[in-house]
Protein backbone atom coordinates (compact mmCIF):
# COMPACT_ATOMS: atom_id res chain seq x y z
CA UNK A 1 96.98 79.31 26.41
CA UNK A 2 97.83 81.78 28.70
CA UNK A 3 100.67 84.73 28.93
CA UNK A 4 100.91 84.68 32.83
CA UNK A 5 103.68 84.04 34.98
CA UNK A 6 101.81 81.06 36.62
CA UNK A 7 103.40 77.63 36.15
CA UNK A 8 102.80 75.98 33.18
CA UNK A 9 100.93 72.71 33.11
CA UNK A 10 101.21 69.73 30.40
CA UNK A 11 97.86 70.92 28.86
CA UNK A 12 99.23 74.32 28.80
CA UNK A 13 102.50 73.10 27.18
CA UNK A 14 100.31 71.20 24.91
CA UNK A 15 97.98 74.19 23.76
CA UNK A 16 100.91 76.40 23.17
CA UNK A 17 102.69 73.88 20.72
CA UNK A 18 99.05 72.99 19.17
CA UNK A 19 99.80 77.37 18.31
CA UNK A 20 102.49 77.20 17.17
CA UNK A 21 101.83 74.42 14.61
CA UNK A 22 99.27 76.39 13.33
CA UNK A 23 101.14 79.43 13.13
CA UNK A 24 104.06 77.35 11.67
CA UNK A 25 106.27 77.60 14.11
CA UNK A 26 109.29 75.26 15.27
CA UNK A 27 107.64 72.14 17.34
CA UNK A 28 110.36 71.80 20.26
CA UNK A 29 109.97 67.74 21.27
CA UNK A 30 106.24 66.90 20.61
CA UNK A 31 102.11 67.33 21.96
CA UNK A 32 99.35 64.45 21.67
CA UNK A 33 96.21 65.03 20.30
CA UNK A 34 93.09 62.58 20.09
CA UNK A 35 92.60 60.84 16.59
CA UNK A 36 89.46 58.69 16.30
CA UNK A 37 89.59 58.42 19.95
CA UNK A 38 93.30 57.51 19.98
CA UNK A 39 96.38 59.82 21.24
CA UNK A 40 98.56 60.57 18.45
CA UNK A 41 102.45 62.19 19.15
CA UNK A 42 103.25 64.64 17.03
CA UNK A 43 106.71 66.60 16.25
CA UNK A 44 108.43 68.67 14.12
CA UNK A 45 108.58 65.70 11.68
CA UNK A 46 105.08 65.13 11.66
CA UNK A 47 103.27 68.12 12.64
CA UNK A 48 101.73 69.03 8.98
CA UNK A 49 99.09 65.96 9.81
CA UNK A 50 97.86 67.87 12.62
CA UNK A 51 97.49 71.00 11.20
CA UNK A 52 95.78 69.70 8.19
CA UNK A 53 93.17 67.87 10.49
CA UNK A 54 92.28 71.56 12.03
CA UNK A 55 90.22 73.04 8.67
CA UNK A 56 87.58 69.88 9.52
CA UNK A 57 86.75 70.56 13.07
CA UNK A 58 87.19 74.32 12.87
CA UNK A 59 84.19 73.83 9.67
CA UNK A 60 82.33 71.54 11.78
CA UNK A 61 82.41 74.00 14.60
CA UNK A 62 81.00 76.62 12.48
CA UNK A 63 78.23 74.84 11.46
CA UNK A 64 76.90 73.99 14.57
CA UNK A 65 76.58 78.00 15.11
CA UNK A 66 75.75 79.08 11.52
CA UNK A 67 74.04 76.54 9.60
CA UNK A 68 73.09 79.29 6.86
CA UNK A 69 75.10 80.55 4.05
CA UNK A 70 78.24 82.46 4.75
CA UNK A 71 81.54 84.45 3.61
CA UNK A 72 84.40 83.53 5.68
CA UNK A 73 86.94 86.52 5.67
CA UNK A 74 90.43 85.37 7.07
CA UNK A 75 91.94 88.09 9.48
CA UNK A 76 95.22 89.41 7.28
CA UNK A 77 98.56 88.24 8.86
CA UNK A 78 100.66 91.24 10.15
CA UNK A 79 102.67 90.93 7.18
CA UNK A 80 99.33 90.86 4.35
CA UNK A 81 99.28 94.25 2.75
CA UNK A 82 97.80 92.44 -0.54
CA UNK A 83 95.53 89.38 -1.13
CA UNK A 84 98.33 87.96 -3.22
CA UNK A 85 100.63 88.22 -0.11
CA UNK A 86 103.20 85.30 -0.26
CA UNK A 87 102.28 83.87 4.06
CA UNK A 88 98.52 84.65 4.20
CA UNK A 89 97.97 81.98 6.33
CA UNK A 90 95.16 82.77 7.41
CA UNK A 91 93.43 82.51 4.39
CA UNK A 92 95.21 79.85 3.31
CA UNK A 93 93.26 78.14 6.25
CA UNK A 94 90.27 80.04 5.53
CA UNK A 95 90.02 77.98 1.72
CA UNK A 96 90.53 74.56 3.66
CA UNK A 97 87.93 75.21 5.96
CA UNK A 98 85.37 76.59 3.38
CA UNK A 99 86.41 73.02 1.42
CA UNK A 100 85.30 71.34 4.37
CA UNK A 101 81.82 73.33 5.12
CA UNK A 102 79.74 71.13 2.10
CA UNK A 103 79.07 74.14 0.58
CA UNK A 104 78.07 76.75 3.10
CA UNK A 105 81.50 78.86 3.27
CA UNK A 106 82.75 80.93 0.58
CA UNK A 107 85.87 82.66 1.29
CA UNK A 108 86.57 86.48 0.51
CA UNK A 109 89.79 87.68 1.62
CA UNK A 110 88.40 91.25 2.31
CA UNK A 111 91.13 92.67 4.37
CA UNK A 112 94.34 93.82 4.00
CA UNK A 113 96.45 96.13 6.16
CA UNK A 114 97.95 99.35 4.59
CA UNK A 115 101.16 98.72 5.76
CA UNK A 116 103.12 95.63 7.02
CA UNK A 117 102.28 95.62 10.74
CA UNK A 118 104.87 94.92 13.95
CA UNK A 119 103.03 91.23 15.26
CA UNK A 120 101.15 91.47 18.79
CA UNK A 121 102.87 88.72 20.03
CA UNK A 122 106.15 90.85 19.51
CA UNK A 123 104.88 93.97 20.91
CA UNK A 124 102.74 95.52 17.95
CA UNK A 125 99.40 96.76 18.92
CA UNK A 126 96.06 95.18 19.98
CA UNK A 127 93.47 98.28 20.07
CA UNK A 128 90.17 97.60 17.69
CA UNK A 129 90.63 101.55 17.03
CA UNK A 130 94.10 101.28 15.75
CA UNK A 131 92.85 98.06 13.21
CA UNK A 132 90.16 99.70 12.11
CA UNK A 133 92.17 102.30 10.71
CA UNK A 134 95.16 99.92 9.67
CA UNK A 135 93.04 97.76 7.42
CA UNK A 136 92.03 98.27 3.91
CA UNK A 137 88.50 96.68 2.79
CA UNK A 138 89.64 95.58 -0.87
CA UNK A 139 86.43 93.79 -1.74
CA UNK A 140 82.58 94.22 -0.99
CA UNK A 141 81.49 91.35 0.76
CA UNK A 142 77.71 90.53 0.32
CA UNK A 143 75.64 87.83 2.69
CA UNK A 144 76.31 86.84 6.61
CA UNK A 145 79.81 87.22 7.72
CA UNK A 146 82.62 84.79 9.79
CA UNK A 147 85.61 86.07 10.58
CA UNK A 148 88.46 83.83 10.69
CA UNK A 149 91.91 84.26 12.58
CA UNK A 150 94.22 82.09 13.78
CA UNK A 151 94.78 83.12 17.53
CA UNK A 152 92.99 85.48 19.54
CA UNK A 153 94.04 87.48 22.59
CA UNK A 154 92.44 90.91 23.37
CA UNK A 155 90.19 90.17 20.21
CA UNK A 156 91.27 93.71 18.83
CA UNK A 157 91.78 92.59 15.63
CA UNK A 158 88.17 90.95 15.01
CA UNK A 159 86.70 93.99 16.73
CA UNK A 160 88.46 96.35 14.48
CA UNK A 161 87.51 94.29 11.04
CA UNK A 162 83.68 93.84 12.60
CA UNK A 163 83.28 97.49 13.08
CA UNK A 164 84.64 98.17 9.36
CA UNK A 165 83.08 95.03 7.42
CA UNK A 166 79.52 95.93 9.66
CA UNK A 167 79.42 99.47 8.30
CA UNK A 168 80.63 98.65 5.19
CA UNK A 169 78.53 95.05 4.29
CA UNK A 170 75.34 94.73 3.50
CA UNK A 171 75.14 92.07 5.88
CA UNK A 172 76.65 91.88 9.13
CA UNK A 173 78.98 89.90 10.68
CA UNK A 174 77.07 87.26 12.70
CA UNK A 175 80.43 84.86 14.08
CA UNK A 176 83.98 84.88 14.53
CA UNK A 177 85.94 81.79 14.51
CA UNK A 178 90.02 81.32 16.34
CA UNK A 179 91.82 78.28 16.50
CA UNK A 180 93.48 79.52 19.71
CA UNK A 181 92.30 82.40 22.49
CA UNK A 182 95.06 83.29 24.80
CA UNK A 183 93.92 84.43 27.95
CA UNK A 184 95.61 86.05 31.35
CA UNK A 185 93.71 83.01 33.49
CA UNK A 186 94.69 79.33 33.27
CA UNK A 187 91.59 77.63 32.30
CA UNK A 188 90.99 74.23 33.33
CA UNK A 189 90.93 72.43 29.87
CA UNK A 190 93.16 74.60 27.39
CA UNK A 191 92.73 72.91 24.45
CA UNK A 192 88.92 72.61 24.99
CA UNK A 193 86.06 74.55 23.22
CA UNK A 194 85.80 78.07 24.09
CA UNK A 195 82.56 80.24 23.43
CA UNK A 196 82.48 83.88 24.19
CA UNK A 197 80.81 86.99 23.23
CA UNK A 198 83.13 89.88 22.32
CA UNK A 199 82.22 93.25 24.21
CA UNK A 200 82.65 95.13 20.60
């Protein structure tokens, strides 16, 4: 997706609702998405079906670039200042993907913030340094690490948890894994694969 002034395409206006289903946000009218080779329509009504289709492929992605054991740490929601947190999505997610890795995920919500956090998307902060300092490690995490968060867009969130879980692990955090990447260029497939490497 992007946050551009440029106009808006249907893929674009496809990704963006794809977001905000996952996010669990209001579907305005509806986005197709390929089942078994078939376009599906989805809308408010039916959305959940999508989103609980999304824990599969985001599990099979992993796999193809980590076929070793791993802990999967979910990315805290801005509102997460405990791992009982009623609206950690994110790990919420995390579990279903795990569930879907045969074995190779194990899920350790790690992170926390200290205090409830204003959300990027509504003006809050996006510097690694500022996250590094805003989140709380609450729980030793041993073996290869994947971060997990739901959208991406300057990446300062995973930067700031892979400089503190790096130090702090005694293994290091070898992949990080979005559902969505906003960008500032429209990219020619939006709801296509994305692979990147993070300038940390």
């Amino acid at each position: 997706m992007t946050d551009t002034d440029v106009e808006w395409r249907p893929e674009d206006h496809r990704a963006s609702k794809m977001v905000k289903a996952i996010k669990g946000d209001t579907i305005n009218g509806y986005f197709s998405s390929p089942v078994g080779g078939v376009w599906r329509k989805y809308n408010q009504g039916n959305v959940h079906e999508f989103v609980d289709r999304v824990p599969r492929a985001l599990a099979t992605n992993i796999k193809r670039h980590n076929s070793a054991p791993a802990t999967l740490v979910p990315i805290p929601n801005s509102h997460v200042v405990a791992t009982d947190t009623p609206g950690f999505k994110t790990l919420e997610m995390a579990n279903k993907i795990a569930a879907h890795s045969g074995g190779l995920l194990i899920v350790k919500p790690a992170l926390v913030f200290h205090t409830v956090q204003q959300k990027s998307r509504h003006g809050g902060s996006r510097d690694p340094d500022y996250f590094e300092k805003a989140y709380k490690l609450v729980e030793e995490v041993d073996g290869p690490i994947i971060l997990f968060d739901d959208v991406s867009t300057s990446g300062g969130h995973l930067i700031g948890a892979h400089r503190l879980l790096h130090d702090a692990a005694n293994s290091p955090v070898v992949l990080a894994c979005t559902f969505g990447r906003a960008t500032k260029v429209q990219r020619e497939n939006p709801v296509g694969l994305l692979e990147e490497q993070i300038e940390l």
